[in-house]
C-alpha atoms as a PDB file:
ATOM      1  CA  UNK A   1       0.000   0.000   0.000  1.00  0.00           C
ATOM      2  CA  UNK A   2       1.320   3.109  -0.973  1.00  0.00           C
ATOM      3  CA  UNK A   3       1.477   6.758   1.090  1.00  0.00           C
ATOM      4  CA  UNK A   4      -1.099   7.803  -0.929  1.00  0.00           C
ATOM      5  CA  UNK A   5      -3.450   5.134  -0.230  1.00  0.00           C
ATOM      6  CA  UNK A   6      -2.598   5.157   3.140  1.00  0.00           C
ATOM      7  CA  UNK A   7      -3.214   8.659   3.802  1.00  0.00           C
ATOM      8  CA  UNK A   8      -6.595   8.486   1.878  1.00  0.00           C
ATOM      9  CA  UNK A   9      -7.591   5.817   4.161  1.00  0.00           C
ATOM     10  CA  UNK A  10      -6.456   8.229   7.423  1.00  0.00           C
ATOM     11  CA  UNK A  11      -8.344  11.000   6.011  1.00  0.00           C
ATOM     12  CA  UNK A  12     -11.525   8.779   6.054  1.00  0.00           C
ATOM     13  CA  UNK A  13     -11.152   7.849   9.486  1.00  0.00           C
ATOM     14  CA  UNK A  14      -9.713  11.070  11.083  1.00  0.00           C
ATOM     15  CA  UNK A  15     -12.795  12.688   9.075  1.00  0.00           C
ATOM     16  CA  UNK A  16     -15.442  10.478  10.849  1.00  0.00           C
ATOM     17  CA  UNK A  17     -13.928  10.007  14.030  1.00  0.00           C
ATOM     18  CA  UNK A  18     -13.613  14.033  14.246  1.00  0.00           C
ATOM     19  CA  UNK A  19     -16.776  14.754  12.465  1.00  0.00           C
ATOM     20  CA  UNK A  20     -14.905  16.477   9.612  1.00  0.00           C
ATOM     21  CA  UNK A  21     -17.640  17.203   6.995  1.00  0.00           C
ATOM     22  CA  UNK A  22     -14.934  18.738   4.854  1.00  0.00           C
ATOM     23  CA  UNK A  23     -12.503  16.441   4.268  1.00  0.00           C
ATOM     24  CA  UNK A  24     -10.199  18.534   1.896  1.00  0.00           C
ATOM     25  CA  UNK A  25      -9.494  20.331   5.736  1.00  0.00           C
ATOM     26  CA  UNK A  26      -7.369  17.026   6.650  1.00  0.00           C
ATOM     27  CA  UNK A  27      -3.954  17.700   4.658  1.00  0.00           C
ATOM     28  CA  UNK A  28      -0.719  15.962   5.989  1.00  0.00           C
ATOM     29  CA  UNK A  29       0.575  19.135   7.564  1.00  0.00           C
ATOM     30  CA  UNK A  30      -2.865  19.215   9.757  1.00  0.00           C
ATOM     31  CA  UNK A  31      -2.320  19.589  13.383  1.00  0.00           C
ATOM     32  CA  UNK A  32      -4.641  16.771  14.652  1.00  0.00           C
ATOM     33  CA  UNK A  33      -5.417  19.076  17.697  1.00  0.00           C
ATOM     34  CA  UNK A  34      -5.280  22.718  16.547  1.00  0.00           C
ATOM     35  CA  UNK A  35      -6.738  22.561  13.138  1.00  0.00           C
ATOM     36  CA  UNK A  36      -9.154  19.819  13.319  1.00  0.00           C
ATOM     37  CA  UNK A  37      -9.863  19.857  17.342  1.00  0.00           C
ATOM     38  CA  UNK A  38      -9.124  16.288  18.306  1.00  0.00           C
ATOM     39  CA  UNK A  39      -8.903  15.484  22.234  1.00  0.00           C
ATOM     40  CA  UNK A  40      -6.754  12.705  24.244  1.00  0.00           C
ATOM     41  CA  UNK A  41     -10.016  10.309  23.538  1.00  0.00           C
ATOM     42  CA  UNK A  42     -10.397  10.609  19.738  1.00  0.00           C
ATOM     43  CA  UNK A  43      -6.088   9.937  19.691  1.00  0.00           C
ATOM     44  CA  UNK A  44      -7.502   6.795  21.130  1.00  0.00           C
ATOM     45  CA  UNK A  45     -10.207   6.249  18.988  1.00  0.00           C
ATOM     46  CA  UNK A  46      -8.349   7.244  16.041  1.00  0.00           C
ATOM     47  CA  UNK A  47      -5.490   4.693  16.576  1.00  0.00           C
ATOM     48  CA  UNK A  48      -7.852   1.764  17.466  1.00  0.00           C
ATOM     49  CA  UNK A  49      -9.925   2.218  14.260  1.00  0.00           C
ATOM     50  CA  UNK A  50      -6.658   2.997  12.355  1.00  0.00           C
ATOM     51  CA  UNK A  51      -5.701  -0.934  13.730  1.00  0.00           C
ATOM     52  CA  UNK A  52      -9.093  -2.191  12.292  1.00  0.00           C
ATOM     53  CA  UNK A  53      -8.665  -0.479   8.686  1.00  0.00           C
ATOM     54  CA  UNK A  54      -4.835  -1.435   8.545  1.00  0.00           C
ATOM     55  CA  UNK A  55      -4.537  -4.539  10.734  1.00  0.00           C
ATOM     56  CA  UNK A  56      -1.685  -3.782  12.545  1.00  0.00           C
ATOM     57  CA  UNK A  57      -1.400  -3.171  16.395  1.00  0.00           C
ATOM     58  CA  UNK A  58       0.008   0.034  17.637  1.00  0.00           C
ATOM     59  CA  UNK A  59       1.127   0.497  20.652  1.00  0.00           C
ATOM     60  CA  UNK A  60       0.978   3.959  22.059  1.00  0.00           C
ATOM     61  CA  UNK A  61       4.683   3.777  23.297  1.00  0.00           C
ATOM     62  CA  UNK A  62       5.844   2.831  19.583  1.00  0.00           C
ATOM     63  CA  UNK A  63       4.117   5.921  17.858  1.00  0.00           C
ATOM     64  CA  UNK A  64       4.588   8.445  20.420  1.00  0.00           C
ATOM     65  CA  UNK A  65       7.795   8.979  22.686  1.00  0.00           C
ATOM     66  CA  UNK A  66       6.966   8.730  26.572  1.00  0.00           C
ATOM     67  CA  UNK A  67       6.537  11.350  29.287  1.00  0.00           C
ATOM     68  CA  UNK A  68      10.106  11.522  30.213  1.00  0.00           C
ATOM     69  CA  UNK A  69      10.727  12.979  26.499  1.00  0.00           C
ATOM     70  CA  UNK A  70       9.180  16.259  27.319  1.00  0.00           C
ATOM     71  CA  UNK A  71      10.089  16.680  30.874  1.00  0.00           C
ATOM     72  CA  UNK A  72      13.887  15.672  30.364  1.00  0.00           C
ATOM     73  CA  UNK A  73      15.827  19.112  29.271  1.00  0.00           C
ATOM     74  CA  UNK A  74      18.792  16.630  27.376  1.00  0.00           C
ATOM     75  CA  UNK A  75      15.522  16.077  24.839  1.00  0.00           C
ATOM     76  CA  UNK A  76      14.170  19.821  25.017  1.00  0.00           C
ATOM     77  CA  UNK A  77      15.160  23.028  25.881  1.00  0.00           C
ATOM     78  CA  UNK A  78      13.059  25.014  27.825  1.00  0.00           C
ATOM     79  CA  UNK A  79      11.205  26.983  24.844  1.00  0.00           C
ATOM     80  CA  UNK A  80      10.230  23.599  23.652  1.00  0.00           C
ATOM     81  CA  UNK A  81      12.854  22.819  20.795  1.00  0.00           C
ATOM     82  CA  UNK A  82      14.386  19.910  20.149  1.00  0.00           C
ATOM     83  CA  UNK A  83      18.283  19.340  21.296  1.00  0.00           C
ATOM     84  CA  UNK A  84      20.530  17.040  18.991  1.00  0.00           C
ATOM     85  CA  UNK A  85      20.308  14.490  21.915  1.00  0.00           C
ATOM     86  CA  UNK A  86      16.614  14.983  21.413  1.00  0.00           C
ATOM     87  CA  UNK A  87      16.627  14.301  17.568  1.00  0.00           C
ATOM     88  CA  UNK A  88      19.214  11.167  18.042  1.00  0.00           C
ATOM     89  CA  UNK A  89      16.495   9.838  20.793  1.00  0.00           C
ATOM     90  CA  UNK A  90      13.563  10.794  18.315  1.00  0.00           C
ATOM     91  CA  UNK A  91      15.132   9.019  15.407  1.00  0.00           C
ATOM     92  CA  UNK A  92      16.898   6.281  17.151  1.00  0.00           C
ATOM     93  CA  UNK A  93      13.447   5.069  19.135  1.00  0.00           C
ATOM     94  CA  UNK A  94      11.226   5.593  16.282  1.00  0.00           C
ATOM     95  CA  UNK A  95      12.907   4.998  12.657  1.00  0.00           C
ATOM     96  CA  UNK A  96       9.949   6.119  11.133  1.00  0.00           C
ATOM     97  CA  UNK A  97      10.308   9.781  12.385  1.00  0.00           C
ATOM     98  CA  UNK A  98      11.993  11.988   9.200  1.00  0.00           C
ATOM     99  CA  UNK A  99      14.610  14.089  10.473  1.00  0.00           C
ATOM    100  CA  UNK A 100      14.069  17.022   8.605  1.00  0.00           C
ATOM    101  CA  UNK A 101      10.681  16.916   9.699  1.00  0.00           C
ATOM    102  CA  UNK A 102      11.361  17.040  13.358  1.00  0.00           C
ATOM    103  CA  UNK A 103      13.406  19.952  12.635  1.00  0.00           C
ATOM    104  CA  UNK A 104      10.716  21.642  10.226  1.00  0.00           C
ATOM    105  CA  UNK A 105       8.043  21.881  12.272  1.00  0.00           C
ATOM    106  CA  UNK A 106       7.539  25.048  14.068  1.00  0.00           C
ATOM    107  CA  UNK A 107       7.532  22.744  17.607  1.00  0.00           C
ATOM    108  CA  UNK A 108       7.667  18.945  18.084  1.00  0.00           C
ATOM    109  CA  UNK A 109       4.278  18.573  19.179  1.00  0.00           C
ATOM    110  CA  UNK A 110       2.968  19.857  16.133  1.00  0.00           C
ATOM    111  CA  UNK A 111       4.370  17.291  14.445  1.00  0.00           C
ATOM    112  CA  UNK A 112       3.494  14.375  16.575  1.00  0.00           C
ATOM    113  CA  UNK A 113       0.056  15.608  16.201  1.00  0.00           C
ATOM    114  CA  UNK A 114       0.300  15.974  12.314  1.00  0.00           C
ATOM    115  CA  UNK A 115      -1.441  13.573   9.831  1.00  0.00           C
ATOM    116  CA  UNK A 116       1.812  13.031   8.094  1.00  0.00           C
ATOM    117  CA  UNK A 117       3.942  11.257  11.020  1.00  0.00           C
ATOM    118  CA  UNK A 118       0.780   8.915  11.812  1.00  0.00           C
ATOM    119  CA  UNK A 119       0.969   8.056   7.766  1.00  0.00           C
ATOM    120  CA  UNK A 120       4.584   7.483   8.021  1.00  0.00           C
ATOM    121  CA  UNK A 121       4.230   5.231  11.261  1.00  0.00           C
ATOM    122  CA  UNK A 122       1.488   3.261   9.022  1.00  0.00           C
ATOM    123  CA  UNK A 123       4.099   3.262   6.080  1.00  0.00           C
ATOM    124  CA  UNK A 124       6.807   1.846   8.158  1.00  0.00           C
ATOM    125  CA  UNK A 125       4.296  -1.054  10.288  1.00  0.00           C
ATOM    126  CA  UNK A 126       3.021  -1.860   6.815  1.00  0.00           C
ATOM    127  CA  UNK A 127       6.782  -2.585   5.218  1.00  0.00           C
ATOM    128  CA  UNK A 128       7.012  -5.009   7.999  1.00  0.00           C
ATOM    129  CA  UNK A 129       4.332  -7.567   6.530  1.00  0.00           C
END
């Protein structure tokens, strides 16, 4: 399955999990929680109908890095931006993570709430079949 196909199949489910009449509004740079207004629940829901469509698990711990990430200052300074430590973590833990990406995004957690790093996490889990 291809990114394309993959992110088509994202948009569906982001669009009725979120009530997203419009889906044109789901892009891969959208913000799951400041453009389309996603809470801590629908992350859940999202992922566990995401597991259904794709049949693959995911673990919460293998698409999004732990507490310690944020609170540790070796991972990110105190305005929020990624240290090299932070990036070699980021990459190391999670291979599907793009680089430039993590450095492209105005803050991390715009980016671990985009559409694009949850189709590149389905990308990678998919190459493993």
């Amino acid at each position: 399955m291809d990114k394309d196909e993959i992110f088509n199949k994202l948009k569906a489910c982001v669009g009725e999990v979120l009530l997203v009449e419009e889906e044109d509004l789901i892009q891969p740079d959208s913000d799951l929680v400041n453009d389309l207004g996603a809470e801590s629940i629908d992350f859940v829901e999202i992922l566990h109908s995401l597991e259904k469509i794709f049949d693959v698990k995911i673990p919460r711990d293998e698409i999004y890095p732990n507490r310690e990430f944020f609170t540790d200052r070796k991972y990110l300074t105190k305005d929020r931006k990624v240290t090299q430590v932070g990036v070699d973590k980021l990459i190391s833990s999670y291979p599907y993570l793009d680089k430039n990406k993590i450095m492209e995004y105005q803050s991390l957690t715009q980016y671990l709430n985009s559409i694009s790093l949850i189709v590149d996490f389905l990308e990678y889990k998919m190459a493993d079949r």
